[in-house]
Protein backbone atom coordinates (compact mmCIF):
# COMPACT_ATOMS: atom_id res chain seq x y z
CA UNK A 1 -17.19 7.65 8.12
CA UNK A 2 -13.72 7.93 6.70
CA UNK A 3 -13.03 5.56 3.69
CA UNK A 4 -9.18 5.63 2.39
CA UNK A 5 -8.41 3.84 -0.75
CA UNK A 6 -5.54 1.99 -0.91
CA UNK A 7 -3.11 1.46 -4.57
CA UNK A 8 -0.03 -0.85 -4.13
CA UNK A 9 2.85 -2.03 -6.39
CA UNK A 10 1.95 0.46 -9.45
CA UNK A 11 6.01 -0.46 -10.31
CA UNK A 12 5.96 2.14 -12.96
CA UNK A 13 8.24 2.32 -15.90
CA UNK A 14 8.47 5.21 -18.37
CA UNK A 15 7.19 4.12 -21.76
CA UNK A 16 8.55 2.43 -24.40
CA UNK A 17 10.26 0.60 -21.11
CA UNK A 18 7.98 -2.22 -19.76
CA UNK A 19 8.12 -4.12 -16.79
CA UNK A 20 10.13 -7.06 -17.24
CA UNK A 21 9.34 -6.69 -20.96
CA UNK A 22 6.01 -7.62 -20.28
CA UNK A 23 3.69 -4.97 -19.08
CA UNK A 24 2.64 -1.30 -19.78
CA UNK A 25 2.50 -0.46 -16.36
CA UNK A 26 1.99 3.59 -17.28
CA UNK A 27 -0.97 2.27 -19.17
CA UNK A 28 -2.39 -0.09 -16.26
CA UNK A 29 -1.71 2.97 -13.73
CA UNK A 30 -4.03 5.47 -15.95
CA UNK A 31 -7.01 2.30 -16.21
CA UNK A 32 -7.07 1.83 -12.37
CA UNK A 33 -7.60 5.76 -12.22
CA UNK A 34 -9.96 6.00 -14.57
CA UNK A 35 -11.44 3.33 -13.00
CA UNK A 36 -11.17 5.16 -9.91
CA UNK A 37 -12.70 8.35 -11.57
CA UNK A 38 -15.85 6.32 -12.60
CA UNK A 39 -16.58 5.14 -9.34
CA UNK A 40 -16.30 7.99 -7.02
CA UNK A 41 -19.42 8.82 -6.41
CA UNK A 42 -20.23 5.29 -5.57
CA UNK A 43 -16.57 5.06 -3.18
CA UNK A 44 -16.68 8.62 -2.29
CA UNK A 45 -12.63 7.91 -0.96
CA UNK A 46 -11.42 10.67 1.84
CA UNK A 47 -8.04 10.43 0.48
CA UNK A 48 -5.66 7.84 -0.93
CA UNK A 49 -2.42 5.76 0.10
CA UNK A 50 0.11 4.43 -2.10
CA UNK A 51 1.55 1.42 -0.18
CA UNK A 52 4.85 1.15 -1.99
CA UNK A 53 6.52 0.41 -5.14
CA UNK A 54 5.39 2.91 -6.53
CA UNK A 55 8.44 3.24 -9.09
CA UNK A 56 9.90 -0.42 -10.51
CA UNK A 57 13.43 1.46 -10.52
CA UNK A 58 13.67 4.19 -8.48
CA UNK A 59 14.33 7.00 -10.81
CA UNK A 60 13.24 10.68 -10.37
CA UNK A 61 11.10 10.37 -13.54
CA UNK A 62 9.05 7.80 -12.77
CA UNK A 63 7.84 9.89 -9.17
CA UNK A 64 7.25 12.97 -11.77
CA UNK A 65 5.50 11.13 -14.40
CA UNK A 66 3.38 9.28 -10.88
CA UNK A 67 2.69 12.87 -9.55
CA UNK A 68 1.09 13.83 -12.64
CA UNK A 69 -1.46 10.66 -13.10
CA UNK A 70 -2.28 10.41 -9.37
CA UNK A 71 -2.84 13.92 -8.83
CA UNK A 72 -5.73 13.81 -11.41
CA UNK A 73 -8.06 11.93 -8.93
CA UNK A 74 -8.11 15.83 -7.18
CA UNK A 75 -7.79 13.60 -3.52
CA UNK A 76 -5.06 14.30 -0.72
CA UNK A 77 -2.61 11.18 -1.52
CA UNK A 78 0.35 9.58 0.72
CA UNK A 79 3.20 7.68 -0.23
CA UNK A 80 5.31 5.02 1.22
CA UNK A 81 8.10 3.60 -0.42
CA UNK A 82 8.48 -0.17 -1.36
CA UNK A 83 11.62 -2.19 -2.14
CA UNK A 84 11.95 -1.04 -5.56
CA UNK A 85 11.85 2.67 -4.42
CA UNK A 86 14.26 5.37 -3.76
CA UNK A 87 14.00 6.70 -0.56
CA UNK A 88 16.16 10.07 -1.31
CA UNK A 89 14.43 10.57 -4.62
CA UNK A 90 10.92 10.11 -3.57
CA UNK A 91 11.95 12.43 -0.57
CA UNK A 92 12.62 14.75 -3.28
CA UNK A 93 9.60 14.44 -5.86
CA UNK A 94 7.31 14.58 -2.89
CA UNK A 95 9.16 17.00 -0.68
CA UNK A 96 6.74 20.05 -1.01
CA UNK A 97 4.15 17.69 0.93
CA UNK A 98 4.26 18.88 4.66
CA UNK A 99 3.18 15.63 6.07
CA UNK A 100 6.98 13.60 4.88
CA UNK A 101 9.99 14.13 7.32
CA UNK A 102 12.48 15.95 5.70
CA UNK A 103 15.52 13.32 7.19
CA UNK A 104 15.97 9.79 7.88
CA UNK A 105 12.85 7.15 7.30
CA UNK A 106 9.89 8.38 5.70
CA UNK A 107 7.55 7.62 8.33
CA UNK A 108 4.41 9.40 8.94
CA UNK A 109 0.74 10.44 10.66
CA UNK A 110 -2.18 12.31 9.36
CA UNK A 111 -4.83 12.40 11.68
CA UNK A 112 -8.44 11.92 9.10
CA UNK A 113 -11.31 13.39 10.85
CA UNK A 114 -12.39 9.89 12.83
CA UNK A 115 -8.85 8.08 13.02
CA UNK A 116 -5.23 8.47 12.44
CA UNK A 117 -3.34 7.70 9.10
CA UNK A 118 0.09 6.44 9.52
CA UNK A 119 2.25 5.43 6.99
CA UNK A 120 5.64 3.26 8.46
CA UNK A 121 9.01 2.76 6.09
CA UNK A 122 10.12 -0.91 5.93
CA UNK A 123 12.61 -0.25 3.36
CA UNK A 124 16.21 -1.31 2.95
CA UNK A 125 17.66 0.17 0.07
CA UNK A 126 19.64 -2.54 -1.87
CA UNK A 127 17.57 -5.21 -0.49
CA UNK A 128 14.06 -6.93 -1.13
CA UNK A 129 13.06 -7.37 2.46
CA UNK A 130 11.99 -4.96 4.72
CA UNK A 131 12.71 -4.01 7.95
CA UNK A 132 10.62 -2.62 11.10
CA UNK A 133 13.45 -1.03 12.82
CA UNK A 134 13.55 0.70 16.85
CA UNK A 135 13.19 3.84 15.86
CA UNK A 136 10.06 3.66 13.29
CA UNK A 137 8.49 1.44 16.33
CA UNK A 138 9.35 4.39 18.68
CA UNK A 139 7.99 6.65 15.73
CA UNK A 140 4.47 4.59 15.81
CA UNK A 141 4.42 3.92 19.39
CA UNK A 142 4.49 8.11 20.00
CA UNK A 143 1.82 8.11 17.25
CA UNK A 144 -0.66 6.10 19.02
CA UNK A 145 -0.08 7.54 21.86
CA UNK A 146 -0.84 11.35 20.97
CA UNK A 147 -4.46 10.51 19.89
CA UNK A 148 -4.91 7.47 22.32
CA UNK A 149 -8.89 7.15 21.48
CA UNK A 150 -8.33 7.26 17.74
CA UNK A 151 -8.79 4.52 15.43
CA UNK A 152 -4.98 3.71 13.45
CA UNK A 153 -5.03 2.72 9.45
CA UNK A 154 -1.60 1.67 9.59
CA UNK A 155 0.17 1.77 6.73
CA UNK A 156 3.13 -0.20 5.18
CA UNK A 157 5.11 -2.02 2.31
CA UNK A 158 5.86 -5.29 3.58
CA UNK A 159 3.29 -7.53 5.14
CA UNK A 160 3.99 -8.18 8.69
CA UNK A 161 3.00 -11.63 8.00
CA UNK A 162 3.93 -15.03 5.89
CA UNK A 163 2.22 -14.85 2.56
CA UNK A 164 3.02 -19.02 1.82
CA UNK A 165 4.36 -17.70 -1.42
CA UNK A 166 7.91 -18.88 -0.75
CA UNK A 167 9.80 -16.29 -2.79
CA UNK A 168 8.02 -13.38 -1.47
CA UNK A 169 8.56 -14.67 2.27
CA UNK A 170 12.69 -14.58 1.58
CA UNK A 171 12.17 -11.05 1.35
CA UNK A 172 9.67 -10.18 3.76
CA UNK A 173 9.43 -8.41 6.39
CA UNK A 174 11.82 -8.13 9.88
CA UNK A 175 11.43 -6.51 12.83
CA UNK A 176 7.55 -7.52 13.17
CA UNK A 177 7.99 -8.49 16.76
CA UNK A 178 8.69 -4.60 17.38
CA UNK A 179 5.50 -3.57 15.72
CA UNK A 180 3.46 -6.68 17.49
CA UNK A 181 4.95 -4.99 20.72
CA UNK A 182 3.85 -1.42 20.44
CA UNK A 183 0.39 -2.48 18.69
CA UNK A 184 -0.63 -4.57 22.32
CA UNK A 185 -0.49 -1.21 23.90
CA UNK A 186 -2.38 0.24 21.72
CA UNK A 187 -5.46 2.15 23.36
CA UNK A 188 -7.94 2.03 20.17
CA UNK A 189 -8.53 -0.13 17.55
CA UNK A 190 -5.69 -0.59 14.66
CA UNK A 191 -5.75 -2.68 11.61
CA UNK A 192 -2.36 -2.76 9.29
CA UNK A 193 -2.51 -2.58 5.52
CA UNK A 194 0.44 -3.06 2.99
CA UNK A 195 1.33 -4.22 -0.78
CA UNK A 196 4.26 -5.94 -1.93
CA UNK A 197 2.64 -9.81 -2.57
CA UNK A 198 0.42 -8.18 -5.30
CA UNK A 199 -2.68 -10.53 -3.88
CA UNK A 200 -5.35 -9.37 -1.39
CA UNK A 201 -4.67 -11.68 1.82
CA UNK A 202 -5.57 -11.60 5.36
CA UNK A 203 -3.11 -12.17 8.14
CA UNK A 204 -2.80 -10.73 11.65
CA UNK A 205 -0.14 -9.58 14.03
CA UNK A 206 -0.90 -10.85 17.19
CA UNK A 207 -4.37 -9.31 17.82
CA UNK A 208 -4.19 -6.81 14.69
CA UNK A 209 -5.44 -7.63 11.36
CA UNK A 210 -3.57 -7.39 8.42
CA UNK A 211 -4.04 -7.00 4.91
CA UNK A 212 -2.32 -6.97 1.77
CA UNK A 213 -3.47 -5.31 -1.30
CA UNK A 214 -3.65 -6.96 -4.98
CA UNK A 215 -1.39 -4.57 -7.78
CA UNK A 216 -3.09 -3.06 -10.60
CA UNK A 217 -0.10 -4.03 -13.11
CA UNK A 218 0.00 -7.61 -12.14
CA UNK A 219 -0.08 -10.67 -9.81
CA UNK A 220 1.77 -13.10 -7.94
CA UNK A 221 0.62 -16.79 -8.63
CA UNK A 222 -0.61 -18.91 -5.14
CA UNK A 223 1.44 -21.89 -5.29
CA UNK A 224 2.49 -22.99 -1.73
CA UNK A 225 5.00 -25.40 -3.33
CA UNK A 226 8.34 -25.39 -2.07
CA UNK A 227 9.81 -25.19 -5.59
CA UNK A 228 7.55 -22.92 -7.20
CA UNK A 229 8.93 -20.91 -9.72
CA UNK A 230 9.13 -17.08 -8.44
CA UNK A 231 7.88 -15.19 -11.55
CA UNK A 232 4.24 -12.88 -12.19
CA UNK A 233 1.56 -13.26 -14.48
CA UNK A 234 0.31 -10.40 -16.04
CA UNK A 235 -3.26 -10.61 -14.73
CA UNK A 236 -3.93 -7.11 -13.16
CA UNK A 237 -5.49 -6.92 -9.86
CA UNK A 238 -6.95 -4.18 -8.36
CA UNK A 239 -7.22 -2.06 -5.20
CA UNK A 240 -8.32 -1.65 -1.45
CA UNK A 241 -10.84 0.48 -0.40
CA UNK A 242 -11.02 0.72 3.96
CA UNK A 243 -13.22 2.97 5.89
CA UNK A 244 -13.86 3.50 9.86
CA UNK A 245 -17.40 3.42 10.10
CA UNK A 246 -17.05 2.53 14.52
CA UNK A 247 -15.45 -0.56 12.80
CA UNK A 248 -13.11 -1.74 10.15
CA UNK A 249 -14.25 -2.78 6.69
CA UNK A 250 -11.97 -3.53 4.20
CA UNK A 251 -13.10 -4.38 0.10
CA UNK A 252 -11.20 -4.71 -2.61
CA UNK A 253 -12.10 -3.73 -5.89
CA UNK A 254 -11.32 -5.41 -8.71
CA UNK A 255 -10.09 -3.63 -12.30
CA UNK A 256 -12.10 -6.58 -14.43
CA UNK A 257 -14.46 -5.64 -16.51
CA UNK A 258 -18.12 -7.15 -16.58
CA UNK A 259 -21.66 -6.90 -17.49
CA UNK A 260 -24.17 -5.68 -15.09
CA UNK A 261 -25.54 -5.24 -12.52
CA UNK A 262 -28.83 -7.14 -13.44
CA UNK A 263 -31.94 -7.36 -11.43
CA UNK A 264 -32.20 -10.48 -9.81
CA UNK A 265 -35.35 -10.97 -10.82
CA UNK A 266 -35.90 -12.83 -14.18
């Protein structure tokens, strides 16, 4: 079995500085490790994936100050950047890792023991939406194709599908016919994961399944309404735990606290 855990949208600050005045995101970031830290022996997690965002602006102390809380889980960890990230500056905090390209997109494989790892760059710097553009579909297309009979946990910011939440889909994602195209000639099974609507949801791409993972720091509301207000609530979420067990399976876990478990007998 190979079980990756998945943390999206940390959108860390350096404190006093809070997210939109509202939220200690350092603080959130160090619960939903410890939380993390508590569980392992339950999750047992191969390695982890940061699906984007990890910075809310970009800077080269907020990767720094990220380095130093992720790294105490003691796992192999991957990064992606989100809309809010700096591609040349996470390049930079992140550079001494041998799996990022040291030019253009920071697109990438690891192949885990019983499937392939991939992590795909949607980002256009200066902009909220992302982009699937020819060459990262070329990028995942020669991916698949070197380890043909290998399961794909593919990786990304932007959800390759319409979340209903109307000002999340203005800045979603382009380009997801490319990906759609290169996944139907895919050989083994894939499934696509991603952040950036800070809610667990299920889409698909064509045939592929697709999932989004909730943020730790805070959520999005679900109001389908065409004039919903765009704004958070501070209601922290969680994070994604998916394994290859000769299938997909895909939990997440929420940061809540609660009572329990009790025997269900009375």
């Amino acid at each position: 079995m190979t079980r990756i855990l998945q943390i999206s949208d940390p959108h860390l600050t350096i404190p006093p500085e809070k997210l939109c005045g509202q939220v200690n995101t350092l603080s959130r970031l160090r619960a939903t490790i410890s939380a993390v830290l508590a569980a392992e022996a339950a999750q047992a997690p191969d390695a982890v994936v940061i699906t984007g965002d990890i910075s809310d602006n970009g800077s080269p102390e907020s990767y720094a100050l990220f380095r130093k809380e992720i790294e105490r889980l003691g796992l192999p960890y991957y990064v992606i950047p989100g809309n809010h990230d700096n591609r040349e500056a996470m390049r930079s905090a992140f550079g001494d890792a041998a799996y990022l390209p040291k030019t253009d997109r920071l697109n990438w494989v690891v192949a885990q023991e019983k499937m392939l790892l991939i992590g795909l760059d949607t980002l256009i710097e200066g902009e909220g939406g992302g982009l699937i553009d020819q060459p990262t579909a070329d990028f995942l297309a020669r991916a698949l194709s070197n380890a043909p009979q290998k399961p794909a946990l593919i990786a990304m910011h932007h959800p390759p599908f319409d979340s209903g939440i109307h000002f999340m889909d203005k800045i979603g994602l382009k380009g997801a016919g490319l990906l759609q195209e290169v996944l139907e000639h895919a050989s083994a099974k894939t499934r696509i994961i991603c952040g950036h609507v800070h809610n667990m949801m299920v889409g698909s791409l064509g045939d592929t399944v697709a999932i989004s993972a909730p943020s730790p720091v805070s959520s999005f509301p679900v109001d389908y309404r065409a004039n919903a207000p765009a704004g958070f609530v501070t209601r922290p979420g969680g994070y994604m735990l998916h394994e290859w067990h000769g299938a997909f399976r895909s939990t997440e876990i929420d940061l809540c606290e609660a009572d329990g478990p009790f025997s269900f007998r009375v």
